[in-house]
Protein backbone atom coordinates (compact mmCIF):
# COMPACT_ATOMS: atom_id res chain seq x y z
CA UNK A 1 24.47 33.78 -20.75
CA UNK A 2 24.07 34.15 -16.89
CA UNK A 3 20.52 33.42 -15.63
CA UNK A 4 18.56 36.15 -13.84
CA UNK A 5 16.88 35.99 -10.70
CA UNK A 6 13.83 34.10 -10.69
CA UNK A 7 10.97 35.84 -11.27
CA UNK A 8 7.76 36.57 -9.00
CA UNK A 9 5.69 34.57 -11.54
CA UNK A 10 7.72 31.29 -11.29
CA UNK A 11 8.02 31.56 -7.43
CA UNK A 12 4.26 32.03 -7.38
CA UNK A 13 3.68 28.27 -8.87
CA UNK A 14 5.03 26.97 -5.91
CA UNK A 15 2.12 28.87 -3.62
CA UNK A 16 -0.22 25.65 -4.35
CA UNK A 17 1.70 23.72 -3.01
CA UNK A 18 3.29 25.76 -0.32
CA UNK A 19 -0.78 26.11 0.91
CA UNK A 20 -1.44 21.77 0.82
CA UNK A 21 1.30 21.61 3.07
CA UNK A 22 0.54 24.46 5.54
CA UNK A 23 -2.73 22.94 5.74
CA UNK A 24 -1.49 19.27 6.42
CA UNK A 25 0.67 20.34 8.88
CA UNK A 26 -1.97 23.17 10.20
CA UNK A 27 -4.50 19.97 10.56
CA UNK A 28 -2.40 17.57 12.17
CA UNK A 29 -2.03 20.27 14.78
CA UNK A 30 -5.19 21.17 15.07
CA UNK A 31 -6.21 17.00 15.61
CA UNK A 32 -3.26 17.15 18.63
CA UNK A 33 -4.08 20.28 20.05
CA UNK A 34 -7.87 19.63 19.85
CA UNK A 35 -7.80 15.64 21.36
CA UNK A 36 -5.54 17.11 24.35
CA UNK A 37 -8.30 19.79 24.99
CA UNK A 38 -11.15 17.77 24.20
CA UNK A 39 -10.53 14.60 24.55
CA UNK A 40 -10.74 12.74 28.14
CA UNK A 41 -7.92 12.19 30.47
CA UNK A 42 -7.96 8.92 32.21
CA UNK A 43 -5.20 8.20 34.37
CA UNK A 44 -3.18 5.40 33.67
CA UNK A 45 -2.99 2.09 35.46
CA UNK A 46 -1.72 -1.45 35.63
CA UNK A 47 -4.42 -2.44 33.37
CA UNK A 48 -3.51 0.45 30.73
CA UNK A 49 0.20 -1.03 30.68
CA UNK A 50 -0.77 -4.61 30.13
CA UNK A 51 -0.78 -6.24 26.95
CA UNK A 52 -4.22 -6.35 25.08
CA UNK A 53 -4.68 -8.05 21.55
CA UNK A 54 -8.05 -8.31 20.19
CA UNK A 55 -10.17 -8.48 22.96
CA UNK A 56 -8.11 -11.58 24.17
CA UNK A 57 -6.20 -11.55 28.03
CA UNK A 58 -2.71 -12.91 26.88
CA UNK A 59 -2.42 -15.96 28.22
CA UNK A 60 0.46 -18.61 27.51
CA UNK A 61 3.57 -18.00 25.40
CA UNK A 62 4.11 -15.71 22.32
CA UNK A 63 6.20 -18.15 20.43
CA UNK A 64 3.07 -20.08 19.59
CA UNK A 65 3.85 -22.16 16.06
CA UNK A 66 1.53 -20.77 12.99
CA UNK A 67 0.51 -23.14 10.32
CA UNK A 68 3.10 -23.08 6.89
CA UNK A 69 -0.85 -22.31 5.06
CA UNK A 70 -0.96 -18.55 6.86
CA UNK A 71 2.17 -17.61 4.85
CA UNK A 72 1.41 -19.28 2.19
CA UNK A 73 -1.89 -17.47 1.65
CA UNK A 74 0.06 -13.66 2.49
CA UNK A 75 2.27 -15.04 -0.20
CA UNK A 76 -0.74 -15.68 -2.91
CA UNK A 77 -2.79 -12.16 -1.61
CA UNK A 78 1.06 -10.49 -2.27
CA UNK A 79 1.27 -12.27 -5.42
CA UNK A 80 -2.50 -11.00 -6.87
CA UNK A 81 -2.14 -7.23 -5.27
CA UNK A 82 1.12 -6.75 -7.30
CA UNK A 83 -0.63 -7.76 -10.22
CA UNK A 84 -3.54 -5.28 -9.95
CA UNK A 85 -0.47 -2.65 -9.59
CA UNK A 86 1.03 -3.62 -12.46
CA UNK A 87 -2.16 -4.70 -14.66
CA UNK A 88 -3.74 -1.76 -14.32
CA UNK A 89 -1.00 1.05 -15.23
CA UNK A 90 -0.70 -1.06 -18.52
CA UNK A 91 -4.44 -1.55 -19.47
CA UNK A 92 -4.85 2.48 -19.14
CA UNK A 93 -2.09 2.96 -21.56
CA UNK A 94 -2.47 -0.13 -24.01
CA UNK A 95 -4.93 1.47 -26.43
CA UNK A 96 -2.56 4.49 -26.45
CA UNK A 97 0.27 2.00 -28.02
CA UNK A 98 1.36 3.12 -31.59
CA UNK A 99 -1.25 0.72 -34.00
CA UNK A 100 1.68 0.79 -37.33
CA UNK A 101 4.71 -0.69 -35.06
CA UNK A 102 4.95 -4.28 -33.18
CA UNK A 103 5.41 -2.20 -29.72
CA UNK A 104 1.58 -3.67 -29.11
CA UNK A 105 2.23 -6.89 -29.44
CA UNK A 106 5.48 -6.91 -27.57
CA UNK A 107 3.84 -5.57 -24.62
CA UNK A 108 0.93 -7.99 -25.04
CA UNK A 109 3.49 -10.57 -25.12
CA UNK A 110 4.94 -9.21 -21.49
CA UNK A 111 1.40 -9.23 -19.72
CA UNK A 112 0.65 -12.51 -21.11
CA UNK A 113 3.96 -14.17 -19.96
CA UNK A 114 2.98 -11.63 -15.98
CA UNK A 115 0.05 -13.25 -15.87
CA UNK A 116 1.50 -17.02 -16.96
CA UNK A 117 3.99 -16.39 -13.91
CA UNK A 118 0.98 -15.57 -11.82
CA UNK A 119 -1.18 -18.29 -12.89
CA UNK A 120 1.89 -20.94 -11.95
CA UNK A 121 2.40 -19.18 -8.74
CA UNK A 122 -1.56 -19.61 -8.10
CA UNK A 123 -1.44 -23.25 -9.32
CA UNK A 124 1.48 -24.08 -7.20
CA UNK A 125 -0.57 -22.90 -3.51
CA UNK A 126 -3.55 -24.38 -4.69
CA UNK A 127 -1.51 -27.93 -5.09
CA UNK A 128 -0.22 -27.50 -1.71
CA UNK A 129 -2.78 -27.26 -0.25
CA UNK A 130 -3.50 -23.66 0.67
CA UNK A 131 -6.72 -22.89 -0.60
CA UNK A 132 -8.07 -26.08 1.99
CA UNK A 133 -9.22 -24.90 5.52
CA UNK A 134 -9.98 -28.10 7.60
């Protein structure tokens, strides 16, 4: 059997959506349009062209050496954030688990062996010395 035409009733549950984005867009053009009209017109300079990064004048060299601790703390703040992304997904649905079958237990056994890895990965920049700001 052939499928008809789509109906006006399942082409109509698309209008939600079809209205967030005409607004989005209708917004973002509004922000342009509006910040062109509104918004002051300075003409630009030598000083508008020139580098400017934090307040600072940019003296020296760009391929100034960091310390190996910068990365190393990213790393450990990279490390933690994907844990809240995963951790928290899995706490929402835990109670949820089926009580009568081991499916619990094995996925209490997978965030305890997430959060071993993360506790080793924690241990490990705390022996090198990250955590230690002279």
């Amino acid at each position: 059997m052939h499928p008809g035409p789509l109906a006006a009733s399942d082409l109509a549950s698309y209008l939600p959506v079809g209205l967030i984005l005409l607004m989005a867009v209708g917004f973002a053009a509004a922000n342009i349009f509006l910040s062109r009209i509104i918004g002051p017109s300075r003409p630009g300079g030598v000083v508008k062209g020139q580098t400017y990064e934090s307040g600072m004048n940019p003296v020296g060299t760009a391929r100034k050496r960091f310390n190996v601790r910068f990365y190393l703390i990213a790393m450990v703040f990279l490390v933690f954030d994907v844990e809240i992304v995963f951790l928290y997904p899995w706490a929402a649905t835990f109670p949820n688990l089926s009580p009568g079958t081991d499916e619990g237990l094995v996925w209490l056994g997978r965030i305890f062996f997430f959060l071993f890895t993360t506790v080793v990965a924690y241990l490990y920049g705390f022996r090198k010395g990250v955590f230690k700001f002279d």
